[in-house]
N, C-alpha and C. Protein backbone atom coordinates (compact mmCIF):
# COMPACT_ATOMS: atom_id res chain seq x y z
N UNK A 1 7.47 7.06 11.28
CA UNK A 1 6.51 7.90 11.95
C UNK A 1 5.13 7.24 11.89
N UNK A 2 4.23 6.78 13.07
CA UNK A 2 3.14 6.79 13.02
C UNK A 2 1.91 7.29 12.54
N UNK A 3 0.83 6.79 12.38
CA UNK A 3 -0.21 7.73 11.19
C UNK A 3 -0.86 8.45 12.26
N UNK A 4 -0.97 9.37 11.85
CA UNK A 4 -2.36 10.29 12.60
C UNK A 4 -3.87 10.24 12.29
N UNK A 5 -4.52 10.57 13.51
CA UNK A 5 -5.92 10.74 12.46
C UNK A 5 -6.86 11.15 11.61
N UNK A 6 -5.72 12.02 11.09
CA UNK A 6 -5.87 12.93 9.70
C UNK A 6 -5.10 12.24 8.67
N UNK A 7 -4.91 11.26 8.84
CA UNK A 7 -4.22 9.74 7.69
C UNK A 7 -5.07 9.03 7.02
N UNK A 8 -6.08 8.70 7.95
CA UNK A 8 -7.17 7.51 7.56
C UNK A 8 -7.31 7.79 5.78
N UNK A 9 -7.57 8.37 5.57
CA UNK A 9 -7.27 8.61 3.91
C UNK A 9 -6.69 8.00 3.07
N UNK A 10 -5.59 7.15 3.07
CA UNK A 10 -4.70 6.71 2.71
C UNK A 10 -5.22 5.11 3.41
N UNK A 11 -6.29 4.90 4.16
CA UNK A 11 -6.24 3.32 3.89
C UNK A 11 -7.68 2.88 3.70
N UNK A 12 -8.03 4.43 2.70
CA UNK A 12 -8.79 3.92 1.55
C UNK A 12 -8.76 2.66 0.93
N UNK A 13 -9.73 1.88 -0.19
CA UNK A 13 -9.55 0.61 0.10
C UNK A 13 -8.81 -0.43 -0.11
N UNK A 14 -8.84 -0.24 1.74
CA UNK A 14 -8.28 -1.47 1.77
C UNK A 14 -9.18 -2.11 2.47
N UNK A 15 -8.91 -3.50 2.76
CA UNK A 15 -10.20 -4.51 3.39
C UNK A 15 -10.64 -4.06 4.62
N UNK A 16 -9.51 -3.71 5.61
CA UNK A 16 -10.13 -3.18 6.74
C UNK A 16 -9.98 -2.05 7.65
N UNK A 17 -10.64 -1.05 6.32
CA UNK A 17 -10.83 0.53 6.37
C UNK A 17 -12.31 0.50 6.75
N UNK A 18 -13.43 -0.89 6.75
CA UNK A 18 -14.50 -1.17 7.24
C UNK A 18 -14.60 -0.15 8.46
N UNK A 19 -13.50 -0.73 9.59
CA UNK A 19 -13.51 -0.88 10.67
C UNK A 19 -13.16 0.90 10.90
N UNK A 20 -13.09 1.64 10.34
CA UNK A 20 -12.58 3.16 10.48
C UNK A 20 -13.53 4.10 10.48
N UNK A 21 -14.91 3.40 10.24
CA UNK A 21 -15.73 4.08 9.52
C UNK A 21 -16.87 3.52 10.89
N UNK A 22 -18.09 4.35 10.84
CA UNK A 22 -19.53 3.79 11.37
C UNK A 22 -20.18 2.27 10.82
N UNK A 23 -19.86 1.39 12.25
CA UNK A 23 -19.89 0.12 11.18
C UNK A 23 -20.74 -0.45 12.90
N UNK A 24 -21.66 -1.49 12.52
CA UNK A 24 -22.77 -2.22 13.13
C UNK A 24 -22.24 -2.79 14.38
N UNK A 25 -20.94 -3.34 14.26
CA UNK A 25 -20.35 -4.00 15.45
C UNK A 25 -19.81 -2.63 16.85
N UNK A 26 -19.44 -1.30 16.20
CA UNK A 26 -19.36 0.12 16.57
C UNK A 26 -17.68 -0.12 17.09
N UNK A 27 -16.89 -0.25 16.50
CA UNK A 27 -15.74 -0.61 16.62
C UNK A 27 -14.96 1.02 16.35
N UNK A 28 -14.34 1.42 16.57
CA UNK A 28 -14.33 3.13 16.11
C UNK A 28 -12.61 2.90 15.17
N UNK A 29 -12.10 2.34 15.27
CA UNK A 29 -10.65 1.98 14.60
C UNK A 29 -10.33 0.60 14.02
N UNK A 30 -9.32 0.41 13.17
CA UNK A 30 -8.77 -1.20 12.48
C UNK A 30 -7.72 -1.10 13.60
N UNK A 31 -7.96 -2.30 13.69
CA UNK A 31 -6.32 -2.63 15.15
C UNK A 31 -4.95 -2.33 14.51
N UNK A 32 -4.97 -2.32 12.74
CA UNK A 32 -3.85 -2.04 12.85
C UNK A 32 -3.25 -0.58 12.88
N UNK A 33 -4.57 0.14 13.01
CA UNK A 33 -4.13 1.93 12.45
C UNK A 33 -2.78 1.91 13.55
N UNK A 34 -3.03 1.88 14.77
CA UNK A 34 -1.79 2.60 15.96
C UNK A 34 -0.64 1.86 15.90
N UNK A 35 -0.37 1.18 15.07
CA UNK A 35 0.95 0.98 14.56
C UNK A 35 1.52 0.58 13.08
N UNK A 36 0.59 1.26 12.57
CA UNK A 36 0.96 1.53 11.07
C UNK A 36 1.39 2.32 10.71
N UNK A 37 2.30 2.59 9.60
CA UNK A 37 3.54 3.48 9.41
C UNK A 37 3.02 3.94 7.65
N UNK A 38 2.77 5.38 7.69
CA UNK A 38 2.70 5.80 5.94
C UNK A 38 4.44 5.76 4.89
N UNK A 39 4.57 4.43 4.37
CA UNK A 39 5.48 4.60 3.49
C UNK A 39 5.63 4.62 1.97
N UNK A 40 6.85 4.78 0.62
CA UNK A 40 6.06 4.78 -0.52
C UNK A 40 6.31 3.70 -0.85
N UNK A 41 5.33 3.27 -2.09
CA UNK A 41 5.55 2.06 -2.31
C UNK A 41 5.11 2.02 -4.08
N UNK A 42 5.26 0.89 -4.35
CA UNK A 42 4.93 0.77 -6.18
C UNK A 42 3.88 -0.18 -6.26
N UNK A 43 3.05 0.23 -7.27
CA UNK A 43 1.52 -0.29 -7.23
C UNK A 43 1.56 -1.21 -8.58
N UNK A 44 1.05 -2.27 -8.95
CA UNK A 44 0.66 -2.66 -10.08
C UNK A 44 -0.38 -3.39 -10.05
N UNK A 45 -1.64 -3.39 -10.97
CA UNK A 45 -2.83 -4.26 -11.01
C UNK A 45 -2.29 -5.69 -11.10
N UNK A 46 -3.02 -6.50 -10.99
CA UNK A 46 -2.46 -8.00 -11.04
C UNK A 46 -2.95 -8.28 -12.85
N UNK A 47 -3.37 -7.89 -12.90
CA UNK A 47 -3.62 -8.07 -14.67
C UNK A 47 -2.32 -7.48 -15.28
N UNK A 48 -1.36 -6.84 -14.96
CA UNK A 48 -0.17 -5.96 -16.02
C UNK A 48 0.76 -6.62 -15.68
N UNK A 49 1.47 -6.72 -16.69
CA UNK A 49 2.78 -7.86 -17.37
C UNK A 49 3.75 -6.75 -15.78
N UNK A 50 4.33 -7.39 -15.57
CA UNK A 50 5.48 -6.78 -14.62
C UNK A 50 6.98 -6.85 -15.29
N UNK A 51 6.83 -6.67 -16.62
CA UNK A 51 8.18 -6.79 -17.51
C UNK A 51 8.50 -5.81 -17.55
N UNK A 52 7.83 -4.31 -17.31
CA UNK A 52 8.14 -3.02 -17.05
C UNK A 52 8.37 -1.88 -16.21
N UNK A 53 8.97 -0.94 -15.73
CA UNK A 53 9.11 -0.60 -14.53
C UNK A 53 8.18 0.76 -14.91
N UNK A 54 7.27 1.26 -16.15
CA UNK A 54 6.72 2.23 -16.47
C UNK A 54 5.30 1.32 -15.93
N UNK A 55 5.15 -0.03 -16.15
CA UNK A 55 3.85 -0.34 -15.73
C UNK A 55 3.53 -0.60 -14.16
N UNK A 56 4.14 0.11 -13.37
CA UNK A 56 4.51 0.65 -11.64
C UNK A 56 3.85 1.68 -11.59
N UNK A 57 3.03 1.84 -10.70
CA UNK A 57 3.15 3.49 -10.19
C UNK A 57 3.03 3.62 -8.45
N UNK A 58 3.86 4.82 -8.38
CA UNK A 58 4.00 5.33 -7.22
C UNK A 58 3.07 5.61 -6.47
N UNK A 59 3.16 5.35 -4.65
CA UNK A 59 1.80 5.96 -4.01
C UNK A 59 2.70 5.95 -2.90
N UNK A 60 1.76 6.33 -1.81
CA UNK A 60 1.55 6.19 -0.42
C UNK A 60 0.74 4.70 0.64
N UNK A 61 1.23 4.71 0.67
CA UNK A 61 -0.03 3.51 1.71
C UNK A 61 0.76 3.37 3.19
N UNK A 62 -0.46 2.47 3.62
CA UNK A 62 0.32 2.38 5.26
C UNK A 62 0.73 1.15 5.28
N UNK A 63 1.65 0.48 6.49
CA UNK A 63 2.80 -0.46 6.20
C UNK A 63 1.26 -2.17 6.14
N UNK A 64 0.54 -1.71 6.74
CA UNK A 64 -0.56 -3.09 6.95
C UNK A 64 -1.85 -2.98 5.98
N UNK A 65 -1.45 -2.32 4.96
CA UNK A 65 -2.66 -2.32 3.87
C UNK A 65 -2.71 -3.46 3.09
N UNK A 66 -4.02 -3.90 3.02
CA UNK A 66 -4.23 -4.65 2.34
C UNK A 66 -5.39 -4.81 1.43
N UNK A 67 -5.02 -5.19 0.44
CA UNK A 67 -6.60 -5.38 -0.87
C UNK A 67 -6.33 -6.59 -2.02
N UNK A 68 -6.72 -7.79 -1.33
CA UNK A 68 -6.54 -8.86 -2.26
C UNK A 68 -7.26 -8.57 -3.80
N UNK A 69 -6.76 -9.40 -4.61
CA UNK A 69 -7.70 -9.45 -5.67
C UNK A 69 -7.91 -8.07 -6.58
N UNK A 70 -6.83 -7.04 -6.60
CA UNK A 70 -6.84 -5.68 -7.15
C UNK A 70 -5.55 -5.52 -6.97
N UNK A 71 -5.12 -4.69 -6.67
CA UNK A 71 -3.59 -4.42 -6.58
C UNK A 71 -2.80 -4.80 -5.59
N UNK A 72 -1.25 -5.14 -6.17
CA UNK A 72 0.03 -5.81 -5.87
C UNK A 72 0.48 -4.39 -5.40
N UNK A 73 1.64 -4.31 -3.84
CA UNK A 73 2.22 -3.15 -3.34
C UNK A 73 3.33 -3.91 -3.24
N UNK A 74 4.59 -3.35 -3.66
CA UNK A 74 5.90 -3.40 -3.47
C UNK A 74 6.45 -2.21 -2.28
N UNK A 75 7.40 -2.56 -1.60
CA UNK A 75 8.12 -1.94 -1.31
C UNK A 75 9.68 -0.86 -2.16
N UNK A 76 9.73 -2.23 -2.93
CA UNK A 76 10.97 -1.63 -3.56
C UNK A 76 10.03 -1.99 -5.59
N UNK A 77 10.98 -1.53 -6.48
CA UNK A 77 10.69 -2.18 -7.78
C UNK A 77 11.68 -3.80 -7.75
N UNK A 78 10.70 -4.96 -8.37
CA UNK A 78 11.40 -5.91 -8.48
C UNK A 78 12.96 -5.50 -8.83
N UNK A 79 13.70 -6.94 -8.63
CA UNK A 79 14.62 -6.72 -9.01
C UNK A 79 15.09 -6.68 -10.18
N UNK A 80 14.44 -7.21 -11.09
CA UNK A 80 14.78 -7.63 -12.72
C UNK A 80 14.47 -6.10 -13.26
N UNK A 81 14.04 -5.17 -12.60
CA UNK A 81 13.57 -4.02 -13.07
C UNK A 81 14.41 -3.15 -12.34
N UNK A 82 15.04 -3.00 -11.45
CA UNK A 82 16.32 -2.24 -10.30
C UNK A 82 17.02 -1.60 -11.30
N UNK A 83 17.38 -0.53 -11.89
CA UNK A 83 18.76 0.09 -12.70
C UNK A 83 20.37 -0.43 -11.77
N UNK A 84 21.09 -1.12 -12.54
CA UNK A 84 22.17 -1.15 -12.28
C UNK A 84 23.26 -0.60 -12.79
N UNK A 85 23.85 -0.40 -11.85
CA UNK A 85 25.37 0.05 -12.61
C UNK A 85 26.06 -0.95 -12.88
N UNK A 86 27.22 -0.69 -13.87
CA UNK A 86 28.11 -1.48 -14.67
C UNK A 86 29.56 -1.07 -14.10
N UNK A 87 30.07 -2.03 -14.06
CA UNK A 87 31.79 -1.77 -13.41
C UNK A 87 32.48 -1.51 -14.69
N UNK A 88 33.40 -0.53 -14.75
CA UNK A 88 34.14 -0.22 -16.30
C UNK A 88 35.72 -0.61 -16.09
């Protein structure tokens, strides 16, 4: 499902949420809002060991967010962290 424009919320920051806002060039949207998709995803700072699946946390974001230099977005949890089942 596509975002609405009661979404913009959710691409809080990211680098170019600039463009969403009253900005000098008067651009009124980011090119990618009209085909960006709100899905969930797993967050971790780039400073935290990723040896844990408690040091993840859950959010929202849209599929073209981006914020270098602060937080890592997964789609899924790595795999070394995935619960598996065992064949008996």
């Amino acid at each position: 499902m596509r975002m609405k424009e009661n979404q913009k919320q959710y691409c809080a920051g990211c680098r170019q949420d600039y463009y969403n806002h009253a900005n000098p060039q008067g651009v009124k949207e980011c090119w990618h809002f009209k085909d960006a998709k709100i899905v969930a995803v797993y967050g971790i700072g780039w400073w935290v060991p990723q040896d844990k699946a408690s040091n993840f946390f859950k959010t929202k974001k849209p599929t073209c967010y981006s914020s270098p230099g602060s937080t890592a977005y997964y789609r899924e949890l790595p795999e070394h962290l995935r619960a598996t089942r065992r064949r008996v």
